[in-house]
Every structure is written in C-alpha cells, then in structure tokens.
C-alpha atoms as a PDB file:
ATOM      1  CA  UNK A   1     -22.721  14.318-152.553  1.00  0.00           C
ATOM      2  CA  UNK A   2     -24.700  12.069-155.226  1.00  0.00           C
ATOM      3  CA  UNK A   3     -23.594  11.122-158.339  1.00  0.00           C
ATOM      4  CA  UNK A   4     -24.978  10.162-160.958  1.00  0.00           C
ATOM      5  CA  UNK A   5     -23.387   7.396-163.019  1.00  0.00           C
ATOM      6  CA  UNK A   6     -24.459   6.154-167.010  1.00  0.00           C
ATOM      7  CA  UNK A   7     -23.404   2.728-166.300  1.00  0.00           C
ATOM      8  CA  UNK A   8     -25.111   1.313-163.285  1.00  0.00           C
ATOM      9  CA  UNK A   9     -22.664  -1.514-162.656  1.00  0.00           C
ATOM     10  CA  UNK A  10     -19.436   0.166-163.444  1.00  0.00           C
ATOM     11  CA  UNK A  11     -17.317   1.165-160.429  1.00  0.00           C
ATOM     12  CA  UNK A  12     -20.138  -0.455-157.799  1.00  0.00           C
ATOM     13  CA  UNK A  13     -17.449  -1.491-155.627  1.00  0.00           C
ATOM     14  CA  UNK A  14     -16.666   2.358-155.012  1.00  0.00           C
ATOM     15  CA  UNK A  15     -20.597   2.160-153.243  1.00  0.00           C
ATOM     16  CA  UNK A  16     -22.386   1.269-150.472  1.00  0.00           C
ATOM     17  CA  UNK A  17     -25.379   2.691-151.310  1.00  0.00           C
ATOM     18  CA  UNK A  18     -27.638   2.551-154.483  1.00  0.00           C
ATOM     19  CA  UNK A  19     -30.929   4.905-154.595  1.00  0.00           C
ATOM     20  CA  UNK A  20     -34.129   4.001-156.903  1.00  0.00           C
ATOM     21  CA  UNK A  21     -35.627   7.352-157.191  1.00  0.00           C
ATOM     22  CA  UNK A  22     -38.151   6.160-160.654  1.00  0.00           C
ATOM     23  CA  UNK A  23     -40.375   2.857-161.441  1.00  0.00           C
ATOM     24  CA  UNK A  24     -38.659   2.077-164.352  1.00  0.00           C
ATOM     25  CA  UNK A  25     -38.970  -1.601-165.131  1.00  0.00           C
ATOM     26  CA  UNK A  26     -35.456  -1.776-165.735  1.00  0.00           C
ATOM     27  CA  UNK A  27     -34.633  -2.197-162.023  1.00  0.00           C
ATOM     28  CA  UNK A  28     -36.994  -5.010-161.313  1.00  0.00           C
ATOM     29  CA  UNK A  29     -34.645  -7.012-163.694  1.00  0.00           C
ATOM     30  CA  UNK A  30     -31.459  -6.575-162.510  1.00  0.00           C
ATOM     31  CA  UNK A  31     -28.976  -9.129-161.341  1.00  0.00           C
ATOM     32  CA  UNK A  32     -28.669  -8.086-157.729  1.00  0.00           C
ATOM     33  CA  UNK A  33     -26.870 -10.938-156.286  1.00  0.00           C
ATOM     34  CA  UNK A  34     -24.208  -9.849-158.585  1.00  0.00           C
ATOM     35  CA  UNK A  35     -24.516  -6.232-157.526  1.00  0.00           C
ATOM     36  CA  UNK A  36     -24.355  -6.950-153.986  1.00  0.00           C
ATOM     37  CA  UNK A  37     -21.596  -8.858-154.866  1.00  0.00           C
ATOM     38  CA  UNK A  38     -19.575  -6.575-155.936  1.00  0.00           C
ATOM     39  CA  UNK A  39     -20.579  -3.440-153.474  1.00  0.00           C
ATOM     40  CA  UNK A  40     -18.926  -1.987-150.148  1.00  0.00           C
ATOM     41  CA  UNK A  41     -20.114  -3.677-147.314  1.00  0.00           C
ATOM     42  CA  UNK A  42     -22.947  -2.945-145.946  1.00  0.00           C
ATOM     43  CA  UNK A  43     -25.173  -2.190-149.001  1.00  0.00           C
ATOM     44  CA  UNK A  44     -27.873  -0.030-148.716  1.00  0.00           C
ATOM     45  CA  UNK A  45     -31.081   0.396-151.138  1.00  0.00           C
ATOM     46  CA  UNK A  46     -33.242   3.537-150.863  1.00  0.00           C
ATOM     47  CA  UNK A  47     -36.518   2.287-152.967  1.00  0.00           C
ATOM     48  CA  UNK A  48     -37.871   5.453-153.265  1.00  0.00           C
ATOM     49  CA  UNK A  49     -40.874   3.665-155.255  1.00  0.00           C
ATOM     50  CA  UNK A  50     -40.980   0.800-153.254  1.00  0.00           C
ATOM     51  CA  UNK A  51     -40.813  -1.230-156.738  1.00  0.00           C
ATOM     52  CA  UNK A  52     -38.360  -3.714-155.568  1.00  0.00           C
ATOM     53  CA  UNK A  53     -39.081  -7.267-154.042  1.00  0.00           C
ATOM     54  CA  UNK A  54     -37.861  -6.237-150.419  1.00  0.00           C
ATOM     55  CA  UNK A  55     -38.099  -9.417-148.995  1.00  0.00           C
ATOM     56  CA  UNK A  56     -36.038 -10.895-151.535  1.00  0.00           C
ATOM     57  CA  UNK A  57     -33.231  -7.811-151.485  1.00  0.00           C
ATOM     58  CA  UNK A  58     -33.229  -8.456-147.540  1.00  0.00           C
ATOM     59  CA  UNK A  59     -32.440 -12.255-148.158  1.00  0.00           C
ATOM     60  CA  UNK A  60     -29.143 -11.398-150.519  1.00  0.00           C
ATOM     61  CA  UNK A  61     -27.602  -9.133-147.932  1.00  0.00           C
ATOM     62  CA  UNK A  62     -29.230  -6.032-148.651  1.00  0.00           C
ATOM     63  CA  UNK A  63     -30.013  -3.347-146.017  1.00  0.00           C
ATOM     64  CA  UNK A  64     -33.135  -2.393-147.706  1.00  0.00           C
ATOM     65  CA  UNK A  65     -35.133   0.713-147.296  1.00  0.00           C
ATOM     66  CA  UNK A  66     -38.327   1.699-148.662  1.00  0.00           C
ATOM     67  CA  UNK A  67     -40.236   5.132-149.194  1.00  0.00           C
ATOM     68  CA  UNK A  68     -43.173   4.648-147.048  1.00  0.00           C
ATOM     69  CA  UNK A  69     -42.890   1.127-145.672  1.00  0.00           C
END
C-alpha cells in the first residue's frame, strides 16, 4: 500500500521507508539526521531521481537506494 502524506515529518515513526519519486529541491534540504531519527529501524530511501547525496544518507544510517545506481 503507499500513502501519501501532506506533512512529510508527521507520523515518520509509523515508517521505515520514505520514496523520492520528483527532483524537487525541497528534498535536498531536509534535516535527515532528524528524520532518521525519528523512523522505524531500518530506514530505507528509494531516490527515484537519484537527487540525494547518497554517500552522506549512507553515513546517517540510511539504507539508501537509488534509481539507476
């Protein structure tokens, strides 16, 4: 099932699993040491526009998996 949710950061500890399907800006700038934080264990990213800094997703905890990479 996917959801979609208006609020990125509300209920994230509900997740495991967060999928970038756009290249909106708007995710290069988000706190995601926070987000990991807060998220079921392990956390996935799907970066299906390979827009995110992997190596740096990898080094917060991230299981991190790219469209294409």
């Amino acid at each position: 099932m996917v959801k979609f949710i208006e609020d990125p950061i509300s209920k994230i500890s509900s997740y495991s699993l967060i999928g970038i399907m756009t290249e909106w800006d708007e995710f290069k700038n988000y706190d995601w040491e926070n987000i990991y934080k807060y998220m079921r264990k392990p956390a996935y990213i799907f970066d299906g526009r390979n827009i995110l800094d992997k190596d740096k997703l990898k080094s917060i905890g991230f299981k991190y998996v790219g469209l294409g990479r």
